[in-house]
PDB file of N, CA and C in Angstrom:
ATOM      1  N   UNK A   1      20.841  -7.992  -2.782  1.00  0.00           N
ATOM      2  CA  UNK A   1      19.411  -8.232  -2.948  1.00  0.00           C
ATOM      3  C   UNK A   1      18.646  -7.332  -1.995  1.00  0.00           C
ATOM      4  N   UNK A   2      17.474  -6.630  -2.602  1.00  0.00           N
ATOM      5  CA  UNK A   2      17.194  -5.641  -1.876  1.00  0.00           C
ATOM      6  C   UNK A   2      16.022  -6.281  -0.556  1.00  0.00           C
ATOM      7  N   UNK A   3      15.842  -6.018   0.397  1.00  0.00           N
ATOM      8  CA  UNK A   3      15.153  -7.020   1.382  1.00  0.00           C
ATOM      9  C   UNK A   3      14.145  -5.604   1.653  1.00  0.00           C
ATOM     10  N   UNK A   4      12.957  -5.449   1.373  1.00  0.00           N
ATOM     11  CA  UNK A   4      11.918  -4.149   2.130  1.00  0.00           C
ATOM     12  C   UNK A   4      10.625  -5.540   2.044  1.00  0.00           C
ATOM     13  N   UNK A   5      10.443  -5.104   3.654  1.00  0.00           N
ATOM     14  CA  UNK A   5       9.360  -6.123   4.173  1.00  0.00           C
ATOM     15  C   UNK A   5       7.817  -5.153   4.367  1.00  0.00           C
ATOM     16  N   UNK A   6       6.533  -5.830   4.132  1.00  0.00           N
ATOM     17  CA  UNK A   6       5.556  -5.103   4.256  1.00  0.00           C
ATOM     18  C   UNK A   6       5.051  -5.449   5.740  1.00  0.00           C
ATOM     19  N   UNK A   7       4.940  -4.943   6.791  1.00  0.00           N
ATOM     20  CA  UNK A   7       3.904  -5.227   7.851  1.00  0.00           C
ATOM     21  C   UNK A   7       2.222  -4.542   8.108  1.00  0.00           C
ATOM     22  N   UNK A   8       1.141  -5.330   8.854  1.00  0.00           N
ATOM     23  CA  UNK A   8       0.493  -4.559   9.316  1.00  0.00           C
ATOM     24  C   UNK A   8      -0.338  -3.846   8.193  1.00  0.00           C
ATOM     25  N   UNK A   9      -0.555  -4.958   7.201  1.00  0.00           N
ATOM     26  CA  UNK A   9      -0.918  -3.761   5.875  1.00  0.00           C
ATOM     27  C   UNK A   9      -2.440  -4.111   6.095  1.00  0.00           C
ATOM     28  N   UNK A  10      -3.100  -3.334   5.551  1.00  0.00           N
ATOM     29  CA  UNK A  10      -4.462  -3.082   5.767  1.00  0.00           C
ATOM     30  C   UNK A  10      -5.591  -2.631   5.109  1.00  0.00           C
ATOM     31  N   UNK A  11      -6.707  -2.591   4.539  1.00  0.00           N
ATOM     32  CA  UNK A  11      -7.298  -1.676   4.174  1.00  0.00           C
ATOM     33  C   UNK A  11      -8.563  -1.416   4.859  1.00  0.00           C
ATOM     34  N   UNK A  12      -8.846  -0.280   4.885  1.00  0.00           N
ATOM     35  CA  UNK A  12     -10.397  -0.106   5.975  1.00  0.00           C
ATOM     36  C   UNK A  12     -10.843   1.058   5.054  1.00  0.00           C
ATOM     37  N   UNK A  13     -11.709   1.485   5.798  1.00  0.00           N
ATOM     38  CA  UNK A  13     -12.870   3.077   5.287  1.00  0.00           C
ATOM     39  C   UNK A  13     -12.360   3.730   6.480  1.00  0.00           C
ATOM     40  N   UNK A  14     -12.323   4.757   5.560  1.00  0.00           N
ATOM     41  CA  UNK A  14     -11.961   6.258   6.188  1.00  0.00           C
ATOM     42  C   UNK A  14     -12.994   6.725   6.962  1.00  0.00           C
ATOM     43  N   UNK A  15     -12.465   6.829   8.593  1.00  0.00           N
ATOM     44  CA  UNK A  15     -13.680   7.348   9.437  1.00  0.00           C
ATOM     45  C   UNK A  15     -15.244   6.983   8.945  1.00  0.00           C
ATOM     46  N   UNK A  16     -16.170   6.905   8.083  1.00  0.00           N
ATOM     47  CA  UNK A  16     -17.763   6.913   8.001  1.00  0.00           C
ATOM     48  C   UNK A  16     -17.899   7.024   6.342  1.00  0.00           C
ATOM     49  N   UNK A  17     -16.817   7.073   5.650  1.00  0.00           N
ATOM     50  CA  UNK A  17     -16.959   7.358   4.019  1.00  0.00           C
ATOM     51  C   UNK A  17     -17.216   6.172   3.776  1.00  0.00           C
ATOM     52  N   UNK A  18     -17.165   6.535   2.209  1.00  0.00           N
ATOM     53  CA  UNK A  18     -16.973   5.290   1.058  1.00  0.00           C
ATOM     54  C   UNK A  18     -15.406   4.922   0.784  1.00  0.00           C
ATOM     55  N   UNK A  19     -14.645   5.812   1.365  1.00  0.00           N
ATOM     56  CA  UNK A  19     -13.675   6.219   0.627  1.00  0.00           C
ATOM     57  C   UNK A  19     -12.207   5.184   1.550  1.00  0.00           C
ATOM     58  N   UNK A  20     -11.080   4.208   0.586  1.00  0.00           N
ATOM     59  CA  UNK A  20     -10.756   3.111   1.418  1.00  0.00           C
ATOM     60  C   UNK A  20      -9.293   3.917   1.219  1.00  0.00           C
ATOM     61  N   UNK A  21      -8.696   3.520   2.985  1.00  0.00           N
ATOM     62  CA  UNK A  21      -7.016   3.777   2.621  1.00  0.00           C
ATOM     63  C   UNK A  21      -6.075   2.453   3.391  1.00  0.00           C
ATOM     64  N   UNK A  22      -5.309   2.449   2.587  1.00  0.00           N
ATOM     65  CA  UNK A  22      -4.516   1.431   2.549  1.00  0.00           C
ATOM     66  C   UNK A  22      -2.871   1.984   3.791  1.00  0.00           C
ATOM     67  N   UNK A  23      -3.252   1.253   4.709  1.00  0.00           N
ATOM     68  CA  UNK A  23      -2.153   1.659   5.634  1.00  0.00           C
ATOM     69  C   UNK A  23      -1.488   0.328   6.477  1.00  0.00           C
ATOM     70  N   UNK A  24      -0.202   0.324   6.729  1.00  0.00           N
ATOM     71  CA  UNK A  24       0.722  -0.337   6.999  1.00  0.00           C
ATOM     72  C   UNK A  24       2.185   0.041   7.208  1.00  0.00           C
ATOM     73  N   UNK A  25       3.287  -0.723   6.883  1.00  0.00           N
ATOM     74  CA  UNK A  25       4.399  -0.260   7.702  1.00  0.00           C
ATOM     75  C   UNK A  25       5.577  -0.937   6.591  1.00  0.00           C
ATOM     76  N   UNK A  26       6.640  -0.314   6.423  1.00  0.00           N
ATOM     77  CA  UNK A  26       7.337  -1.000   5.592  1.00  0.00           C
ATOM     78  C   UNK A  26       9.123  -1.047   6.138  1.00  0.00           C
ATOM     79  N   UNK A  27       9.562  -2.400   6.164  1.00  0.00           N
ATOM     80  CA  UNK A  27      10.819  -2.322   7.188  1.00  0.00           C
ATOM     81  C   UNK A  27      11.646  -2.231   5.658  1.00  0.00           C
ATOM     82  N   UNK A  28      13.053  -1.548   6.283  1.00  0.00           N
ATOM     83  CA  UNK A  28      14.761  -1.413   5.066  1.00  0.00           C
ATOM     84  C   UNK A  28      15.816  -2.476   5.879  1.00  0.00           C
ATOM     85  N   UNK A  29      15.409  -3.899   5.366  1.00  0.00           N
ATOM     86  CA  UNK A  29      17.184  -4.125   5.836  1.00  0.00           C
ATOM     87  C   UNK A  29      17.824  -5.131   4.452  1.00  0.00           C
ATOM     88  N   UNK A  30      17.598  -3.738   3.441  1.00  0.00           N
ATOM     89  CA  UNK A  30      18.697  -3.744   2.491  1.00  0.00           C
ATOM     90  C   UNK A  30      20.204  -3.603   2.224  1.00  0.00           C
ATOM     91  N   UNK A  31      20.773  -2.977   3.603  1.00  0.00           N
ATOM     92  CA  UNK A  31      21.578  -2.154   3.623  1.00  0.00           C
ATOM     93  C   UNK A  31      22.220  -1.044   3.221  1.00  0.00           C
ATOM     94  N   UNK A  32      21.047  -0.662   2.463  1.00  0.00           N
ATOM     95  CA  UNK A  32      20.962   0.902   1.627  1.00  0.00           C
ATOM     96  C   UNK A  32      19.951   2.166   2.175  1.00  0.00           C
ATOM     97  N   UNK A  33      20.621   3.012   2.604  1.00  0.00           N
ATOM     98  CA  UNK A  33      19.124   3.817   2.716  1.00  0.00           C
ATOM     99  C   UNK A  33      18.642   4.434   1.390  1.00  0.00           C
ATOM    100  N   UNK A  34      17.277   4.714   1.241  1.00  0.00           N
ATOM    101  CA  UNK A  34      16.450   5.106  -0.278  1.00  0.00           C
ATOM    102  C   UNK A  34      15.939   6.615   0.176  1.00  0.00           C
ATOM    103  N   UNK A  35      16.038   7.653  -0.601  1.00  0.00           N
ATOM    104  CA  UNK A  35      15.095   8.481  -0.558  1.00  0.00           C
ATOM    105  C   UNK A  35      13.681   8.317  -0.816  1.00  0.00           C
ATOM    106  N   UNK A  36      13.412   7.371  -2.181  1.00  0.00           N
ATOM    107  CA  UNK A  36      12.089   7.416  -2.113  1.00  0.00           C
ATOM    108  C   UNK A  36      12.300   5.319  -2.709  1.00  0.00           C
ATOM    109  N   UNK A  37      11.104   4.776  -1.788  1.00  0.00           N
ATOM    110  CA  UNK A  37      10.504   3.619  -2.382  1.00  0.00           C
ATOM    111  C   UNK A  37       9.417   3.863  -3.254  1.00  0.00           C
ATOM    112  N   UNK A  38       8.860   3.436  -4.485  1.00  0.00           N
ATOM    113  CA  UNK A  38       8.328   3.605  -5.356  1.00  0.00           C
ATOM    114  C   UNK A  38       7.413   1.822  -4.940  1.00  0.00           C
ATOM    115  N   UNK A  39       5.832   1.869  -4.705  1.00  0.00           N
ATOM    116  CA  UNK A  39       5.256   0.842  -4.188  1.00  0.00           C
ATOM    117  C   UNK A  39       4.179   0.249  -5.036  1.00  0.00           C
ATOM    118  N   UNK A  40       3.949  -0.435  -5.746  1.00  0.00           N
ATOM    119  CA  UNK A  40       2.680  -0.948  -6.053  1.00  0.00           C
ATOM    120  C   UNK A  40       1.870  -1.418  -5.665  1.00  0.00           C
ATOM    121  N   UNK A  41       0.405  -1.250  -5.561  1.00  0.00           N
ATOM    122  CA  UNK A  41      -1.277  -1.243  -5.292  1.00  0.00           C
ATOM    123  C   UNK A  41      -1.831  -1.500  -6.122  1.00  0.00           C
ATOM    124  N   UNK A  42      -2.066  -3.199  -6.156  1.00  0.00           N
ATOM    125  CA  UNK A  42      -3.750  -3.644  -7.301  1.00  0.00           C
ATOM    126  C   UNK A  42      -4.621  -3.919  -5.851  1.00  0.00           C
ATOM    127  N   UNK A  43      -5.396  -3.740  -6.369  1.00  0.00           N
ATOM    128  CA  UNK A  43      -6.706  -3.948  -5.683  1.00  0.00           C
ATOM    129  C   UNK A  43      -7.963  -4.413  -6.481  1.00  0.00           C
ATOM    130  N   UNK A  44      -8.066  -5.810  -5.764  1.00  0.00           N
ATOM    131  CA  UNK A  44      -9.645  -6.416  -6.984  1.00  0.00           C
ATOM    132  C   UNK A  44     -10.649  -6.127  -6.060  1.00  0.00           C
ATOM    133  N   UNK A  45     -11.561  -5.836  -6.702  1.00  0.00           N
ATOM    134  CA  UNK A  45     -12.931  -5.644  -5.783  1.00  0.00           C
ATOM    135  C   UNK A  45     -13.668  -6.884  -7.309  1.00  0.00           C
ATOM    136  N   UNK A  46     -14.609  -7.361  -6.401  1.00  0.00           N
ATOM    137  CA  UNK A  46     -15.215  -8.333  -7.014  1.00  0.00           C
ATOM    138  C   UNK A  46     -14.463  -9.513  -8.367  1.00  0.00           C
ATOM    139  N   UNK A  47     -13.026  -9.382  -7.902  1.00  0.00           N
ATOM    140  CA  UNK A  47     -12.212  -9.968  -8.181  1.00  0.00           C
ATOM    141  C   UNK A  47     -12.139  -9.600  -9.966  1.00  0.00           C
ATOM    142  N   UNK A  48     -11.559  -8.122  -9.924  1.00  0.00           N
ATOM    143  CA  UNK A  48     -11.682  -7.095 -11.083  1.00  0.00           C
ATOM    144  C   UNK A  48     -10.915  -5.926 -10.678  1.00  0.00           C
ATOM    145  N   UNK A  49      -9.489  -5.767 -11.587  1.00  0.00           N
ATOM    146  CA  UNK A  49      -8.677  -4.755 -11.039  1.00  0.00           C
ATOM    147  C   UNK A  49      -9.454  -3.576 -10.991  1.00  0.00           C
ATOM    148  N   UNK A  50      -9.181  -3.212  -9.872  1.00  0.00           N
ATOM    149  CA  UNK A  50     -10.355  -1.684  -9.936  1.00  0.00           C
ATOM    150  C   UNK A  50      -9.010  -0.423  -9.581  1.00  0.00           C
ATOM    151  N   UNK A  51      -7.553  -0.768  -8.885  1.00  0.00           N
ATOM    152  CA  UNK A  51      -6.980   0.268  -8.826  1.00  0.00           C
ATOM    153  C   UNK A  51      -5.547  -0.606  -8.992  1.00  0.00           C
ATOM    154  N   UNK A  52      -4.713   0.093  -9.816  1.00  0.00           N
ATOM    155  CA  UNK A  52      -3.676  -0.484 -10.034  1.00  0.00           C
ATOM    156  C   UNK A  52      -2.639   1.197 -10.409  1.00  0.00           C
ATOM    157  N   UNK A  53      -1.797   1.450  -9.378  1.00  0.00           N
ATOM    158  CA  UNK A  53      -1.417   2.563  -9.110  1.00  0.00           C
ATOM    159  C   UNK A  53       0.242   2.512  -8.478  1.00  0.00           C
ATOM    160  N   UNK A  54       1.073   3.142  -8.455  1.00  0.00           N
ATOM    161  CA  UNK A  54       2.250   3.250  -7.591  1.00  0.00           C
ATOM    162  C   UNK A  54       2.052   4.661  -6.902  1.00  0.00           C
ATOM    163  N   UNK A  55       2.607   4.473  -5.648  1.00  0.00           N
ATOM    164  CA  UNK A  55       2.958   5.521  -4.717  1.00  0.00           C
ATOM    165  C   UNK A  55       4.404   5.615  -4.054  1.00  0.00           C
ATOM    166  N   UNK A  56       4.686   6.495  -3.388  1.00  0.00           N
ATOM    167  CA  UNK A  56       6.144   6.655  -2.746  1.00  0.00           C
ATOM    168  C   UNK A  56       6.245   6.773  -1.433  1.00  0.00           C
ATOM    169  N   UNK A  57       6.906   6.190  -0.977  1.00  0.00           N
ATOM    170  CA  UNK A  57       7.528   6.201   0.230  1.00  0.00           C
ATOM    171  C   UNK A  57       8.810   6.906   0.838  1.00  0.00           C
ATOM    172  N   UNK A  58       8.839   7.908   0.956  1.00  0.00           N
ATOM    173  CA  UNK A  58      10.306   8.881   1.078  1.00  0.00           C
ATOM    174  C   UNK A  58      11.041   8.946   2.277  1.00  0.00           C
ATOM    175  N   UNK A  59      12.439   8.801   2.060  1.00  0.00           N
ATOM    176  CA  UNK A  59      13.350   8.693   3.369  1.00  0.00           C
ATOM    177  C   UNK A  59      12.740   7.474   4.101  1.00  0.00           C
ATOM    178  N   UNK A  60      13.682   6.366   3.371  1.00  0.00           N
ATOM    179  CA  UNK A  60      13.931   5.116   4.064  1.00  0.00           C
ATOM    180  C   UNK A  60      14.990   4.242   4.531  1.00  0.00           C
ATOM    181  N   UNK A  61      15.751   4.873   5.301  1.00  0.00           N
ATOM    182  CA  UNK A  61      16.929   4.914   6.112  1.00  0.00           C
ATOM    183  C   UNK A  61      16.806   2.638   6.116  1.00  0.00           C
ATOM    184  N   UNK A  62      18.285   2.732   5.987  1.00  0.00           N
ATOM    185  CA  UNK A  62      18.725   1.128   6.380  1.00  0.00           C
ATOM    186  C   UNK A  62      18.560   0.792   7.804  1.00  0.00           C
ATOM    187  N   UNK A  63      17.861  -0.229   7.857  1.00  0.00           N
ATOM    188  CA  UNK A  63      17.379  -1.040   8.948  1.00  0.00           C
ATOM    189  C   UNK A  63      16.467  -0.377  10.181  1.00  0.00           C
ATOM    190  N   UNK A  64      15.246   0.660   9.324  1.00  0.00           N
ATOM    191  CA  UNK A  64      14.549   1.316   9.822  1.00  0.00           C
ATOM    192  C   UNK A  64      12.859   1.072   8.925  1.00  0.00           C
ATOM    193  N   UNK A  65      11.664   0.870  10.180  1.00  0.00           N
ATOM    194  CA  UNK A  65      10.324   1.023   9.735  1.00  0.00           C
ATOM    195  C   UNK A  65      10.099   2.146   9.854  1.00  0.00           C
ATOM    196  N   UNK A  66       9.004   2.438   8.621  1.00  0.00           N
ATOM    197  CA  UNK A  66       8.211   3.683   8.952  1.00  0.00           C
ATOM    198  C   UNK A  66       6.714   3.192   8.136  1.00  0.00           C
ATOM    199  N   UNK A  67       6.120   3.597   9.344  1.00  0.00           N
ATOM    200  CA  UNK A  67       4.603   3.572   8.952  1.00  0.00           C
ATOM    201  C   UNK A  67       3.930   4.596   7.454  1.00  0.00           C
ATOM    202  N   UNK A  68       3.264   3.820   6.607  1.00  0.00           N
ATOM    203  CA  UNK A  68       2.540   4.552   5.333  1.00  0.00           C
ATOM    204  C   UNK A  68       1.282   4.493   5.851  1.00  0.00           C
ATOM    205  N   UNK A  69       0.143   5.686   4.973  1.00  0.00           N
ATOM    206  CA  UNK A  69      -1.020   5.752   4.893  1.00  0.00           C
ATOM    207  C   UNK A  69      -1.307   6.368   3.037  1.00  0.00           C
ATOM    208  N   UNK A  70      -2.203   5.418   2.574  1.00  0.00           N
ATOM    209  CA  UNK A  70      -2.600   5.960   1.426  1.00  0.00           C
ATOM    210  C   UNK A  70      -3.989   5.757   0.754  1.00  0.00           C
ATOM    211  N   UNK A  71      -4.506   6.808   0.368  1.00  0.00           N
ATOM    212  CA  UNK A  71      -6.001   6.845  -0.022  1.00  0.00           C
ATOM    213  C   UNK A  71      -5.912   6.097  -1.395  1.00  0.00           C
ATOM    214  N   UNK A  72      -6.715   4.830  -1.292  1.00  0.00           N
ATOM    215  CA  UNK A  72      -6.342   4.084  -2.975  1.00  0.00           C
ATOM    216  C   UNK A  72      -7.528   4.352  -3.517  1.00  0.00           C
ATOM    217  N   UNK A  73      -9.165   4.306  -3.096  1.00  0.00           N
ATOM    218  CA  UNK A  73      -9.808   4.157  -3.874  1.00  0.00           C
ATOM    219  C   UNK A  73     -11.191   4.043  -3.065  1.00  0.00           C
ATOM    220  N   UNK A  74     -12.720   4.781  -3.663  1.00  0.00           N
ATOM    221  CA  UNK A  74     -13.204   5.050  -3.083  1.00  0.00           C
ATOM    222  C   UNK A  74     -14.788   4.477  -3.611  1.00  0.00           C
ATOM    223  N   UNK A  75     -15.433   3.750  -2.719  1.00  0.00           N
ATOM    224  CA  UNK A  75     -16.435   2.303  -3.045  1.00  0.00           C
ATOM    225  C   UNK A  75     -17.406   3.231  -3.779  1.00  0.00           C
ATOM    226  N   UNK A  76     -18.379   2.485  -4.414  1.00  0.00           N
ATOM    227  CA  UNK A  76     -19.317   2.890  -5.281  1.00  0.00           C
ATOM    228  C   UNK A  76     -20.558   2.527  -4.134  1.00  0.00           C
ATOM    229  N   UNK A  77     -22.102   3.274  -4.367  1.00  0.00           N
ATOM    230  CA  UNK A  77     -23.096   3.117  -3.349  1.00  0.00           C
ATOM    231  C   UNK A  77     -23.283   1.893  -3.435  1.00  0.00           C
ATOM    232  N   UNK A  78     -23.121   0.957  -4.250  1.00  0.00           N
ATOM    233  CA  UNK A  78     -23.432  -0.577  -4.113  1.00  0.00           C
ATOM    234  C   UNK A  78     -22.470  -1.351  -4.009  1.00  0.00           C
ATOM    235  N   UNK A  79     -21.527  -0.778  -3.231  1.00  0.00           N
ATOM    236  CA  UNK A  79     -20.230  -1.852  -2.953  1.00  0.00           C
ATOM    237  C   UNK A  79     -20.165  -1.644  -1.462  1.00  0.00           C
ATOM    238  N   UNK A  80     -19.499  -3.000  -1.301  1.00  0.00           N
ATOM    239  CA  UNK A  80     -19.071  -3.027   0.369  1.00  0.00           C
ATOM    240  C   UNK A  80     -17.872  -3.535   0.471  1.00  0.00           C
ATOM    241  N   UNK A  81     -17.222  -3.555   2.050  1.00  0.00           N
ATOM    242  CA  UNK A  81     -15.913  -3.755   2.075  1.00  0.00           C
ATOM    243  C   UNK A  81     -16.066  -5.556   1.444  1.00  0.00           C
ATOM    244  N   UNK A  82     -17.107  -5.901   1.907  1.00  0.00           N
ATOM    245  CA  UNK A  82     -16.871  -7.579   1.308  1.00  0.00           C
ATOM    246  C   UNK A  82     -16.395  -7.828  -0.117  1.00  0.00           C
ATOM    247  N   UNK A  83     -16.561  -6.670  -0.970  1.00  0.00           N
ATOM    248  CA  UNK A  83     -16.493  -6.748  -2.043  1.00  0.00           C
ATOM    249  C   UNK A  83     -14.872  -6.805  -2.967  1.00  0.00           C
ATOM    250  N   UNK A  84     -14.440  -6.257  -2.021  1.00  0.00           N
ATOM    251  CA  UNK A  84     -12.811  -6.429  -1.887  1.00  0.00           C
ATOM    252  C   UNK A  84     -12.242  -7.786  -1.959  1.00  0.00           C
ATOM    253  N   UNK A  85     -12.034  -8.713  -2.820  1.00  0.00           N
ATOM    254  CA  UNK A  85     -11.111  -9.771  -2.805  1.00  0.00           C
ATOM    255  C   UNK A  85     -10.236 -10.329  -2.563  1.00  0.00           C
ATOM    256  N   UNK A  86      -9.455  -9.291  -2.965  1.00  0.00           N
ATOM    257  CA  UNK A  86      -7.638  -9.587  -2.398  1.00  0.00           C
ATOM    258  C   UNK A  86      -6.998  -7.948  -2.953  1.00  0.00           C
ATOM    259  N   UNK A  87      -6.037  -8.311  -2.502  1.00  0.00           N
ATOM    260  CA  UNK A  87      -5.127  -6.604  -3.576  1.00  0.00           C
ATOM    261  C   UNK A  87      -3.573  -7.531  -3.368  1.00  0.00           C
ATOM    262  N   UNK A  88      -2.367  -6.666  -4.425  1.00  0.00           N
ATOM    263  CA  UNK A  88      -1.464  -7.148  -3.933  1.00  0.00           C
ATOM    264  C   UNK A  88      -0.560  -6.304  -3.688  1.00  0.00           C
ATOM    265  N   UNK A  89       0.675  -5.949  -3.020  1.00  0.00           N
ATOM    266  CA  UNK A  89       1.679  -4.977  -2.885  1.00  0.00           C
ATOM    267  C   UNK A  89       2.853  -5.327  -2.664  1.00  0.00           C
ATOM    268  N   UNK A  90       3.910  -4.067  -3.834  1.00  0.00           N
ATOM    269  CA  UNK A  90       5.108  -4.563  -3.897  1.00  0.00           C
ATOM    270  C   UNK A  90       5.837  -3.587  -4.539  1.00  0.00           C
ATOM    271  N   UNK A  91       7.367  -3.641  -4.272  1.00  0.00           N
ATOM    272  CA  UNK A  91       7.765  -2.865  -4.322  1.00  0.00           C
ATOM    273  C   UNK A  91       8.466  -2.605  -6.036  1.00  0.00           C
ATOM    274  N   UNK A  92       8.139  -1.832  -6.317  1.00  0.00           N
ATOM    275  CA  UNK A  92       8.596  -1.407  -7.766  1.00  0.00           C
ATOM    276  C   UNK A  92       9.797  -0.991  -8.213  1.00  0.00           C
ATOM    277  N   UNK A  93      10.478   0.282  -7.163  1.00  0.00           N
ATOM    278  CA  UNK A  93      11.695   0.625  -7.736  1.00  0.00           C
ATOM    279  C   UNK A  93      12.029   1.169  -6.288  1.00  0.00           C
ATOM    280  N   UNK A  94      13.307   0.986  -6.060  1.00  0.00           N
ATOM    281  CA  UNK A  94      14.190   2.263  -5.031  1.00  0.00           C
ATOM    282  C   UNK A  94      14.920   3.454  -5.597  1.00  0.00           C
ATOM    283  N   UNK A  95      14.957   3.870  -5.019  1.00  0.00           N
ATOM    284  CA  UNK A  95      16.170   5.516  -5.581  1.00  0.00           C
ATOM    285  C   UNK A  95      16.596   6.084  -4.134  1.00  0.00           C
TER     286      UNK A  95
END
């Protein structure tokens, strides 16, 4: 059973933009190392999928964290971070 834990996950604005990235940390104690984790990102803003996307995570050695950063999605002039609901994340595929 594959065990990849999410820590520390987050989303904020980039330095002074509109623009939001999703950063956190992801532990391997699968006992496999992966070249790439394959991750899923919904994100509701006003509780309305607004980004529903996979990204990768490469070289993920067994029983090792490594910190991610990823640009998901970038607010409209009449949105604010309040507007953000929930998101969820998870892992999709290993290789």
């Amino acid at each position: 059973m594959r065990s990849l834990d999410y820590h520390n996950v987050k989303i904020e604005r980039y330095k002074s933009s509109n623009r939001l990235i999703l950063k956190g940390e992801i532990t391997n104690d699968s006992g496999r190392s992966y070249n790439a984790v394959a991750v899923r990102i919904i994100l509701f803003v006003k509780n309305v999928i607004t980004v529903n996307e996979v990204f990768s995570i490469s070289d993920l050695p067994n029983r090792a964290t490594k910190a991610f950063e990823r640009y998901v999605y970038e607010l409209l002039p009449t949105q604010t971070m309040d507007d953000i609901t929930r998101y969820e994340l998870f892992t999709e595929n290993c290789y």
